[in-house]
PDB file of N, CA and C in Angstrom:
ATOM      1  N   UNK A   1      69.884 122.036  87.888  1.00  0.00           N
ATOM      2  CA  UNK A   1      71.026 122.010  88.789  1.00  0.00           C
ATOM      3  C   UNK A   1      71.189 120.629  89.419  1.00  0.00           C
ATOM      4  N   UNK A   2      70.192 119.823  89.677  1.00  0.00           N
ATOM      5  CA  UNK A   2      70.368 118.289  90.057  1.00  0.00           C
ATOM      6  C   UNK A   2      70.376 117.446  89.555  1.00  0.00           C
ATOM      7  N   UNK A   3      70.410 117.364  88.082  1.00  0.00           N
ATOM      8  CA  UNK A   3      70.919 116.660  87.012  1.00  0.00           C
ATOM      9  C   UNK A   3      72.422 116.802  86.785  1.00  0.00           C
ATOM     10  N   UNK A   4      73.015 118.165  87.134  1.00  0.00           N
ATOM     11  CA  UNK A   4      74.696 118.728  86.798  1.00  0.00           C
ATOM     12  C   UNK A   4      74.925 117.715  88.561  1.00  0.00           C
ATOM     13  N   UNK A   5      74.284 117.998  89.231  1.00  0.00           N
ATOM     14  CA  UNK A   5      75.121 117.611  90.577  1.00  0.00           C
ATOM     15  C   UNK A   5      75.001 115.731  90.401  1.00  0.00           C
ATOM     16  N   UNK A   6      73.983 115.252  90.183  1.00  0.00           N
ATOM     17  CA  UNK A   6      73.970 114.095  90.005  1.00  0.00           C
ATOM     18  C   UNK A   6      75.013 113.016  88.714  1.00  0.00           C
ATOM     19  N   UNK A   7      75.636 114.314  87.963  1.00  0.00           N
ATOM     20  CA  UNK A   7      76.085 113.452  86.721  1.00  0.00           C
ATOM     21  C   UNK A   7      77.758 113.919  87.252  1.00  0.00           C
ATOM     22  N   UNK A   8      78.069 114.682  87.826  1.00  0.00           N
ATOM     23  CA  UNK A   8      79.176 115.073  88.528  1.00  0.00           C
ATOM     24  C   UNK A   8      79.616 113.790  89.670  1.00  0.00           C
ATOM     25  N   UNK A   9      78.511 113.438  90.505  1.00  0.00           N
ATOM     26  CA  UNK A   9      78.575 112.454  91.126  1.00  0.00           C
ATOM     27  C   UNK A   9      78.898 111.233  90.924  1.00  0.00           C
ATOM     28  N   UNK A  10      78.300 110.624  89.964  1.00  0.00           N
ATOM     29  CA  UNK A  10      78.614 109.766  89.329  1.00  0.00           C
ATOM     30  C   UNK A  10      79.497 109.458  88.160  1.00  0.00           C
ATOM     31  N   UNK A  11      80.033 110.572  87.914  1.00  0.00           N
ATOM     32  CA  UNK A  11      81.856 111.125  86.723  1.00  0.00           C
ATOM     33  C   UNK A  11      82.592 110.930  88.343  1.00  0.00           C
ATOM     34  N   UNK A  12      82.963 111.198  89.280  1.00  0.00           N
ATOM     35  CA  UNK A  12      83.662 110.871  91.067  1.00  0.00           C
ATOM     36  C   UNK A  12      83.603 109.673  90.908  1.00  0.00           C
ATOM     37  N   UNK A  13      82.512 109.151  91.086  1.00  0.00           N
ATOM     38  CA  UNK A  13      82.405 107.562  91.236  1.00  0.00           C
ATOM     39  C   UNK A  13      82.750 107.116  90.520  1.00  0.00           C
ATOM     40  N   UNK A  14      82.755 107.061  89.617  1.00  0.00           N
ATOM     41  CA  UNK A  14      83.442 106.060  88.076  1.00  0.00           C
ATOM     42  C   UNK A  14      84.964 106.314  88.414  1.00  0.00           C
ATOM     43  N   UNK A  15      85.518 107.555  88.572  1.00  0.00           N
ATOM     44  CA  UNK A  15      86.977 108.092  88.487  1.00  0.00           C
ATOM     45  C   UNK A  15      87.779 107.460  89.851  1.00  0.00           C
ATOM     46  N   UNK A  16      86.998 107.675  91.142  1.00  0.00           N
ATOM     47  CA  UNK A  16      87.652 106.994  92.055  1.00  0.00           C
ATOM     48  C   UNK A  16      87.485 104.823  92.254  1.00  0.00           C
ATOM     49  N   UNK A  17      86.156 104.655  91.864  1.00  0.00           N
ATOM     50  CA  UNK A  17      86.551 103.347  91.025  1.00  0.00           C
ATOM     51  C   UNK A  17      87.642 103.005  90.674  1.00  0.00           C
ATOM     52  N   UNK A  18      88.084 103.860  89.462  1.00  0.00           N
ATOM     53  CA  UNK A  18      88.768 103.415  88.203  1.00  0.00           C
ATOM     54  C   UNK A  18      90.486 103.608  89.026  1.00  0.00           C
ATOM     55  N   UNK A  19      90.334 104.556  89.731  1.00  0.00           N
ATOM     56  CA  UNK A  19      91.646 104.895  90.555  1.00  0.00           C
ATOM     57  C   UNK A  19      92.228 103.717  91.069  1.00  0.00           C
ATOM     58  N   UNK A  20      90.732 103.286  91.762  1.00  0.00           N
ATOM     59  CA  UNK A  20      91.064 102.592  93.198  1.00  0.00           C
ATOM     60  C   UNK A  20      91.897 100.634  92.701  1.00  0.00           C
ATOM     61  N   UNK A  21      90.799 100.659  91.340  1.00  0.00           N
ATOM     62  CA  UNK A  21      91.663  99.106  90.740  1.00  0.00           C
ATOM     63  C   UNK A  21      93.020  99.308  90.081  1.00  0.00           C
ATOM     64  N   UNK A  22      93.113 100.597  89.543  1.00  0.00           N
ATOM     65  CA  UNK A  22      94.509 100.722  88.570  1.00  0.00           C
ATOM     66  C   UNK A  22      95.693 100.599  90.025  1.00  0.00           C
ATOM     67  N   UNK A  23      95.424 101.399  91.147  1.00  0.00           N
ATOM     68  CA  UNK A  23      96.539 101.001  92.503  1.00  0.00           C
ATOM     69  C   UNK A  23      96.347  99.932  93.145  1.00  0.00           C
ATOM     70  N   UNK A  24      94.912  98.838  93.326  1.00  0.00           N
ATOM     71  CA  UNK A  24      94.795  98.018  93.826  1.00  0.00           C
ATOM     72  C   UNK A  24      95.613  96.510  93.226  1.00  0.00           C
ATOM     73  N   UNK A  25      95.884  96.570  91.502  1.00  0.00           N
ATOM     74  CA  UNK A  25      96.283  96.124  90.478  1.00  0.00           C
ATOM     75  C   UNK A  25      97.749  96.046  90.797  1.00  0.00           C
ATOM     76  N   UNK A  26      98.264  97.544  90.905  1.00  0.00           N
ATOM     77  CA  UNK A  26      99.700  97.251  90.965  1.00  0.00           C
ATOM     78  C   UNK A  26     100.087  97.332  91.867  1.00  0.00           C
ATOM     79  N   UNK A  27      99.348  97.389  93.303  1.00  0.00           N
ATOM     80  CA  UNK A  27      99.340  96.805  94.762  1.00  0.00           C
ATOM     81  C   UNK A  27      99.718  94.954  94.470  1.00  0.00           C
ATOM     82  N   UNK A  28      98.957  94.497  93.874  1.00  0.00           N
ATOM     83  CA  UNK A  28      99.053  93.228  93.936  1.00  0.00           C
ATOM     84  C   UNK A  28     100.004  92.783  93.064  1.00  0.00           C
ATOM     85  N   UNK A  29     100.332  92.940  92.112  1.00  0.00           N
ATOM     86  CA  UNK A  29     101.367  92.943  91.161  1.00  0.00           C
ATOM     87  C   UNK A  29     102.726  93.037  91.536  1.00  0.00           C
ATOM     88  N   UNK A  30     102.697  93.942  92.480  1.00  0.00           N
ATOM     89  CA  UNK A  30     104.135  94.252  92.758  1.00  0.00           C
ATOM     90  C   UNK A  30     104.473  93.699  94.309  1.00  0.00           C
ATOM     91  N   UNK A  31     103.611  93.900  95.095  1.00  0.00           N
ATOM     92  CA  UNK A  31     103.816  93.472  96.496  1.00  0.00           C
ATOM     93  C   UNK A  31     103.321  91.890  97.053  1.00  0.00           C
ATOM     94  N   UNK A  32     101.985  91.518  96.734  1.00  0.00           N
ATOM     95  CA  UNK A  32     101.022  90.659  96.558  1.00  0.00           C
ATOM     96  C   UNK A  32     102.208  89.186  95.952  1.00  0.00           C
ATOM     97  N   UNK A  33     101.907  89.416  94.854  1.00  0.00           N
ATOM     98  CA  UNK A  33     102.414  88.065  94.257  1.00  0.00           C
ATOM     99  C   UNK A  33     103.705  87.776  94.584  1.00  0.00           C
ATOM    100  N   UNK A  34     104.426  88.775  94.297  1.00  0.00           N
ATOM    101  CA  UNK A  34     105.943  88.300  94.313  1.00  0.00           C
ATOM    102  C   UNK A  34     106.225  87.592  95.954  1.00  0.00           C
ATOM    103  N   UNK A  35     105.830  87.986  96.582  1.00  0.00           N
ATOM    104  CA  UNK A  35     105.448  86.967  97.857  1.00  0.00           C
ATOM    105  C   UNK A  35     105.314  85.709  98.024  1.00  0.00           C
ATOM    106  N   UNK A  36     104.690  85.048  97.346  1.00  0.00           N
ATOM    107  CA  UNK A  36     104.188  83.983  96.738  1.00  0.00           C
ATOM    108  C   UNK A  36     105.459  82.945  95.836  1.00  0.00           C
ATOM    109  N   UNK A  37     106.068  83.468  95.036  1.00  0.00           N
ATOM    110  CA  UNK A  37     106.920  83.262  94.036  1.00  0.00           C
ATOM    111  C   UNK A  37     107.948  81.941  94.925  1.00  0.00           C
ATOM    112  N   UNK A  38     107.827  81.266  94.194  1.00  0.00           N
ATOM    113  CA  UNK A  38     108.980  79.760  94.790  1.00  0.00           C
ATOM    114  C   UNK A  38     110.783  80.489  94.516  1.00  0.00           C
ATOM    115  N   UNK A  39     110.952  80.942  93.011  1.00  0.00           N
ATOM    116  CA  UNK A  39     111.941  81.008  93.092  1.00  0.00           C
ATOM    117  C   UNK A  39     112.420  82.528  92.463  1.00  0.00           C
ATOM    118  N   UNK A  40     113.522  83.142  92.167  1.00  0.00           N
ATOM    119  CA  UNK A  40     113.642  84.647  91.958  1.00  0.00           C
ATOM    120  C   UNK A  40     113.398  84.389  90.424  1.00  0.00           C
ATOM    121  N   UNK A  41     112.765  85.798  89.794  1.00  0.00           N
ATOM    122  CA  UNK A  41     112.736  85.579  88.384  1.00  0.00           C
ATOM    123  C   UNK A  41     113.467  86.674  88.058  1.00  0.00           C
ATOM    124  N   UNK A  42     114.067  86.791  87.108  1.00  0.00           N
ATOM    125  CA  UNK A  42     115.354  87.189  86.606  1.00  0.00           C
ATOM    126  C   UNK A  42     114.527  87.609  84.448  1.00  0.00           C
ATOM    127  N   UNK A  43     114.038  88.938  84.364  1.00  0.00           N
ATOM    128  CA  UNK A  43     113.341  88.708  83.130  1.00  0.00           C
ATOM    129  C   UNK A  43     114.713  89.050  82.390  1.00  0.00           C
ATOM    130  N   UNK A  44     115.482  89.646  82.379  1.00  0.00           N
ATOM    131  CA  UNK A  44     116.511  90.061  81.276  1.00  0.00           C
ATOM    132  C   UNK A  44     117.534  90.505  81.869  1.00  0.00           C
ATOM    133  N   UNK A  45     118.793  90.135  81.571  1.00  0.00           N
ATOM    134  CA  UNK A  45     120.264  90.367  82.575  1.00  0.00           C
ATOM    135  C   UNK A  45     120.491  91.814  82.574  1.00  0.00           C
ATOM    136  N   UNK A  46     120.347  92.352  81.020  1.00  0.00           N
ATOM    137  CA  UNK A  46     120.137  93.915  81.023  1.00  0.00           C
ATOM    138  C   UNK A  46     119.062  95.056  80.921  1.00  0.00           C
ATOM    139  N   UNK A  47     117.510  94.210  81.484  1.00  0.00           N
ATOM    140  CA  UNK A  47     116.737  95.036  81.424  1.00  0.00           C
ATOM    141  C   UNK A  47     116.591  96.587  81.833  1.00  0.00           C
ATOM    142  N   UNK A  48     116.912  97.071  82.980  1.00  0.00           N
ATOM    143  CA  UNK A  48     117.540  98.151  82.991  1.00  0.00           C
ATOM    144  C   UNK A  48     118.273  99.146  82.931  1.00  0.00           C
ATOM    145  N   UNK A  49     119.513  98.819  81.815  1.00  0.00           N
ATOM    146  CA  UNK A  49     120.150  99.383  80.742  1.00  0.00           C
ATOM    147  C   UNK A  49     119.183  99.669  79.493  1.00  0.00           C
ATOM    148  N   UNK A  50     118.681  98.651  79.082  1.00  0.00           N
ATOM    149  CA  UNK A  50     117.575  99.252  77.923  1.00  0.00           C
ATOM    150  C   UNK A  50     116.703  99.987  78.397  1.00  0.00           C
ATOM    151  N   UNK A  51     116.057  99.695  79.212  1.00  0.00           N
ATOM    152  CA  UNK A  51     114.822 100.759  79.961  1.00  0.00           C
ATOM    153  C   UNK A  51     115.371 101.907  79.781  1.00  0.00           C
ATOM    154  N   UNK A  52     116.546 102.025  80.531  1.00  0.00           N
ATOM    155  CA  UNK A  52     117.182 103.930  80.512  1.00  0.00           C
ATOM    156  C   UNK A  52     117.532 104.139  79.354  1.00  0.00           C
ATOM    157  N   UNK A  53     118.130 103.300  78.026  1.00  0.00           N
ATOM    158  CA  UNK A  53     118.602 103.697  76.938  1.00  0.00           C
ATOM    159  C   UNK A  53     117.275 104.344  76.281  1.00  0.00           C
ATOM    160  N   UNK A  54     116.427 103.260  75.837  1.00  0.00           N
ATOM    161  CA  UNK A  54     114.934 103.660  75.634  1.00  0.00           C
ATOM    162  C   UNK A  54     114.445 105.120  75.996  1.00  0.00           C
ATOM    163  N   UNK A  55     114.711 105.653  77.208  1.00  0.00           N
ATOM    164  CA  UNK A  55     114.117 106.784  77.785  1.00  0.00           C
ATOM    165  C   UNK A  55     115.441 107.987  77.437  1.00  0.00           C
ATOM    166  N   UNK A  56     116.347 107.436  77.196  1.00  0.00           N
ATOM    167  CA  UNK A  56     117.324 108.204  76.728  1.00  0.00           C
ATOM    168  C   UNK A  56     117.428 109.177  75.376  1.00  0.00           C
ATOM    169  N   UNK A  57     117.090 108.045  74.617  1.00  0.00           N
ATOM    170  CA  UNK A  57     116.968 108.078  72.885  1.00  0.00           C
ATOM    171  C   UNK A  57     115.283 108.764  73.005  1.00  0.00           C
ATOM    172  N   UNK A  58     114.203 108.536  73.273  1.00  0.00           N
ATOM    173  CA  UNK A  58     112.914 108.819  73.347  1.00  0.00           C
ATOM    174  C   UNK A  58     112.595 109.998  74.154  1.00  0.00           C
ATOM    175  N   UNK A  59     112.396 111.443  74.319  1.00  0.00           N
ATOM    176  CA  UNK A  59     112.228 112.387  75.305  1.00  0.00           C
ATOM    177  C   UNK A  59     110.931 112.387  75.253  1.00  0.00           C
ATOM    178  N   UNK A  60     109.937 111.346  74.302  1.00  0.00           N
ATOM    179  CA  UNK A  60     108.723 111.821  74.534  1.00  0.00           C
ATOM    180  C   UNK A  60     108.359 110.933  75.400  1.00  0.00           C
ATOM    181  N   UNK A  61     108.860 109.799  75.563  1.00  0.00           N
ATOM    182  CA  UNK A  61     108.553 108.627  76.372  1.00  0.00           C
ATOM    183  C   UNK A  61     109.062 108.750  77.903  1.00  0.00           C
ATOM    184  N   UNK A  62     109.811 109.840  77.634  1.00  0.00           N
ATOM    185  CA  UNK A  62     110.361 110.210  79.254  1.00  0.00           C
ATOM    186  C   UNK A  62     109.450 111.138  79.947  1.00  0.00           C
ATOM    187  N   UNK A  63     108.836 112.318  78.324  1.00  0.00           N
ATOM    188  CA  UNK A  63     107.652 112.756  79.116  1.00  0.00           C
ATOM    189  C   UNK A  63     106.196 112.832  79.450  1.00  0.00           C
ATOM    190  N   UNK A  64     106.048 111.430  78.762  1.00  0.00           N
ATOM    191  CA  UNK A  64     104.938 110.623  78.941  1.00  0.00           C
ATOM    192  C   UNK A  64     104.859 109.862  80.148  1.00  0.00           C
ATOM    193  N   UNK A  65     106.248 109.004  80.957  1.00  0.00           N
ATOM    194  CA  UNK A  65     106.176 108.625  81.785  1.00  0.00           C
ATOM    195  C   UNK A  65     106.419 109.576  83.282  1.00  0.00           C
ATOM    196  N   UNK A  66     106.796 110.770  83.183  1.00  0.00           N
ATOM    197  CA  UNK A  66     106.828 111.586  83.900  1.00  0.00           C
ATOM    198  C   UNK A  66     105.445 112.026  84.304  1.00  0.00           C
ATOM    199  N   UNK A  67     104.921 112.627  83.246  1.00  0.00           N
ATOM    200  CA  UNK A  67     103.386 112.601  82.821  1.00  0.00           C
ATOM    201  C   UNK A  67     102.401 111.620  83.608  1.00  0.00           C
ATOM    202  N   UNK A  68     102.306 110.419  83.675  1.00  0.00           N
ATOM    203  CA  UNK A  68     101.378 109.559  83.874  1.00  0.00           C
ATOM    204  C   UNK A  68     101.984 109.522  85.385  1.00  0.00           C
ATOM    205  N   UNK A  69     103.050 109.648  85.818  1.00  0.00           N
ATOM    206  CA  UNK A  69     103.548 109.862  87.532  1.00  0.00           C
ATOM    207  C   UNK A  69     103.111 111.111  87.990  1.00  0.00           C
ATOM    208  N   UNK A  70     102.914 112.117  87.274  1.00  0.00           N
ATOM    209  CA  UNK A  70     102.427 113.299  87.991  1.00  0.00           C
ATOM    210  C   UNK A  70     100.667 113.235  88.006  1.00  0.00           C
ATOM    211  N   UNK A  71     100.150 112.638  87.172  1.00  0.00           N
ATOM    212  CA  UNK A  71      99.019 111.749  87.194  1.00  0.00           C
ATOM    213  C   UNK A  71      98.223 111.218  88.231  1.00  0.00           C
ATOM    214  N   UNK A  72      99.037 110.314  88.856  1.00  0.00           N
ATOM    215  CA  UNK A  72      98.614 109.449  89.496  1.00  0.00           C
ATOM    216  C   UNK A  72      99.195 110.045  91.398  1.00  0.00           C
ATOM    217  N   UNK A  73     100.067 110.705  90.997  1.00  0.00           N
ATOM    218  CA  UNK A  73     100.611 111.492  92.544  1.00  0.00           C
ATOM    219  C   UNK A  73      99.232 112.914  92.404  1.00  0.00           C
ATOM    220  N   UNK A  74      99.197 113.441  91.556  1.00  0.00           N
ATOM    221  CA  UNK A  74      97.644 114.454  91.657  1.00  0.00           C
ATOM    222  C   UNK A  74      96.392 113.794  91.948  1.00  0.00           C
ATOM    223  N   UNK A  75      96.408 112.920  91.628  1.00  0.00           N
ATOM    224  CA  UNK A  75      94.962 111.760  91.519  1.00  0.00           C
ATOM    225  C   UNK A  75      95.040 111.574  93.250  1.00  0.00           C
ATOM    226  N   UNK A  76      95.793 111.210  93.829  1.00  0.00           N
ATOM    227  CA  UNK A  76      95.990 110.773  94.840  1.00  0.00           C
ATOM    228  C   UNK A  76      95.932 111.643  95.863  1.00  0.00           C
ATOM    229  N   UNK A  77      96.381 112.769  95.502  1.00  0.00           N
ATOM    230  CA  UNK A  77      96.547 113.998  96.699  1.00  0.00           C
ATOM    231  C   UNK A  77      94.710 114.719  96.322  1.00  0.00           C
ATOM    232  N   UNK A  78      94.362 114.511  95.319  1.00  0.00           N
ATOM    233  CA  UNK A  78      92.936 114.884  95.382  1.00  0.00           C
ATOM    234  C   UNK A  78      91.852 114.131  95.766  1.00  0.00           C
ATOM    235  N   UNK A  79      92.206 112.439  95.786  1.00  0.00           N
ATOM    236  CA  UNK A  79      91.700 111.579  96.298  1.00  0.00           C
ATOM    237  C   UNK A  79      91.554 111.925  97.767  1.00  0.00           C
ATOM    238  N   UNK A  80      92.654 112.151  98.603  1.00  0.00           N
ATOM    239  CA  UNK A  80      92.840 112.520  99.926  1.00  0.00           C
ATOM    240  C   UNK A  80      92.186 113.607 100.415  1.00  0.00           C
ATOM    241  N   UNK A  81      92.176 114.474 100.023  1.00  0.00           N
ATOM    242  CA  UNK A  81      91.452 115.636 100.161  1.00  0.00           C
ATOM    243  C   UNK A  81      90.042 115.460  99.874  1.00  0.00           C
ATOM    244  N   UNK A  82      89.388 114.634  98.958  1.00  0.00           N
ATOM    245  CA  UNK A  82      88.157 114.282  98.669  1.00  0.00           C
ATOM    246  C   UNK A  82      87.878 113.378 100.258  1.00  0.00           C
ATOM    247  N   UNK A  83      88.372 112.446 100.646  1.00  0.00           N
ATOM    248  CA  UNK A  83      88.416 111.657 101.572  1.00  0.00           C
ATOM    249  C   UNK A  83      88.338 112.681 103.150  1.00  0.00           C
ATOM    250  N   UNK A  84      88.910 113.707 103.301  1.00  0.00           N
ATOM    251  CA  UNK A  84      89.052 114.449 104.069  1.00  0.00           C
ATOM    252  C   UNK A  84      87.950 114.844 104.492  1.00  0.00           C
ATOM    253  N   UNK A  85      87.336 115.989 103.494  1.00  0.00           N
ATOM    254  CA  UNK A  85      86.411 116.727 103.291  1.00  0.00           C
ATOM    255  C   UNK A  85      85.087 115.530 103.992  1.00  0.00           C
ATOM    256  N   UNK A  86      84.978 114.363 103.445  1.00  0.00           N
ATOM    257  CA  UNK A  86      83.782 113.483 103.619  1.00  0.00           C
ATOM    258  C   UNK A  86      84.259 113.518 105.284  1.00  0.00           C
ATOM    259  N   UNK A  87      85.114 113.238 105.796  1.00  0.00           N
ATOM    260  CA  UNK A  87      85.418 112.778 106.668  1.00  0.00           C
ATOM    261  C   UNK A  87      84.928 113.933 108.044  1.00  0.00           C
ATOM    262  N   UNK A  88      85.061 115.533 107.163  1.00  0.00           N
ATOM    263  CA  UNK A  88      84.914 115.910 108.256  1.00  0.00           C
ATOM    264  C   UNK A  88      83.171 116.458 107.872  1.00  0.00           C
ATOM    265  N   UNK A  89      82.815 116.219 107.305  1.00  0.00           N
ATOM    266  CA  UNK A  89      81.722 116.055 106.745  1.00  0.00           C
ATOM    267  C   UNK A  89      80.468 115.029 107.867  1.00  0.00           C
ATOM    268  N   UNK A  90      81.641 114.215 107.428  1.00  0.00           N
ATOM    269  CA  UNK A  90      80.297 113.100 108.317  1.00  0.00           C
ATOM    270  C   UNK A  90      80.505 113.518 110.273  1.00  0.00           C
ATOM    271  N   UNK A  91      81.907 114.122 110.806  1.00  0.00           N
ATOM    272  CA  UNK A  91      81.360 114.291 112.054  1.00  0.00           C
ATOM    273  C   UNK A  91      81.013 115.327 112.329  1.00  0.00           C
ATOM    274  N   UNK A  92      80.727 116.732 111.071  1.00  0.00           N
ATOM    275  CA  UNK A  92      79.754 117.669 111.856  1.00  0.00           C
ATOM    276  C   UNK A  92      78.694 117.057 111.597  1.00  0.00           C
ATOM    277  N   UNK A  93      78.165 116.447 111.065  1.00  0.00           N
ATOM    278  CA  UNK A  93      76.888 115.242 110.838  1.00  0.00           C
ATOM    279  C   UNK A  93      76.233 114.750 112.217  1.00  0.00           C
ATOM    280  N   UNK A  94      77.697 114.456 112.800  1.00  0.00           N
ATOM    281  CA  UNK A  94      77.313 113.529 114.183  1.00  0.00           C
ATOM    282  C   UNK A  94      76.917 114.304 114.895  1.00  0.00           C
ATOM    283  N   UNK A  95      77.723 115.871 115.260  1.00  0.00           N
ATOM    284  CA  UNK A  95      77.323 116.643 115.895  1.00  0.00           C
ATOM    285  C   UNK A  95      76.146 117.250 115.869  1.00  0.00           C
ATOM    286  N   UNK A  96      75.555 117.390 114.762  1.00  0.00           N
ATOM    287  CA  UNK A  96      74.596 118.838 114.551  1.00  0.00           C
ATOM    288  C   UNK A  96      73.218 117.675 114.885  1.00  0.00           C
TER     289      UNK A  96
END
């Protein structure tokens, strides 16, 4: 039983790791740098016409990206709740 609890522990740890750089990544990516940026960048006049055409023509790619958003919004609401739990964790700790 403390081999299952110990390898469980450390499958958490790897997973909230792995969480924590994939949002820390596009924390910085998206908010972070563009901050920084001297002048506006402009990648394609109609990039978001193709984006939606793409997802238009493709329903698997619409539900792949739907998919990987319901993903990462579950990841997150279980993250929180994991976070919770410790939280109230550590002040019956304080108390007892």
């Amino acid at each position: 039983m403390h081999d299952r609890a110990k390898r469980m522990r450390t499958f958490r740890f790897i997973f909230w790791v792995g969480l924590f750089l994939i949002e820390a990544s596009l924390l910085v990516a998206f908010f972070v740098i563009p901050q920084f940026q001297t002048q506006v960048y402009y990648p394609h006049p109609a990039l978001q016409l193709e984006v939606d055409e793409a997802i238009r023509e493709l329903p698997a790619l619409r539900m792949a990206s739907i998919g990987l958003w319901g993903c990462f919004i579950l990841a997150n609401f279980i993250l929180m709740i994991e976070i919770w739990r410790a939280f109230q964790n550590l002040r019956s700790d304080e108390k007892g």
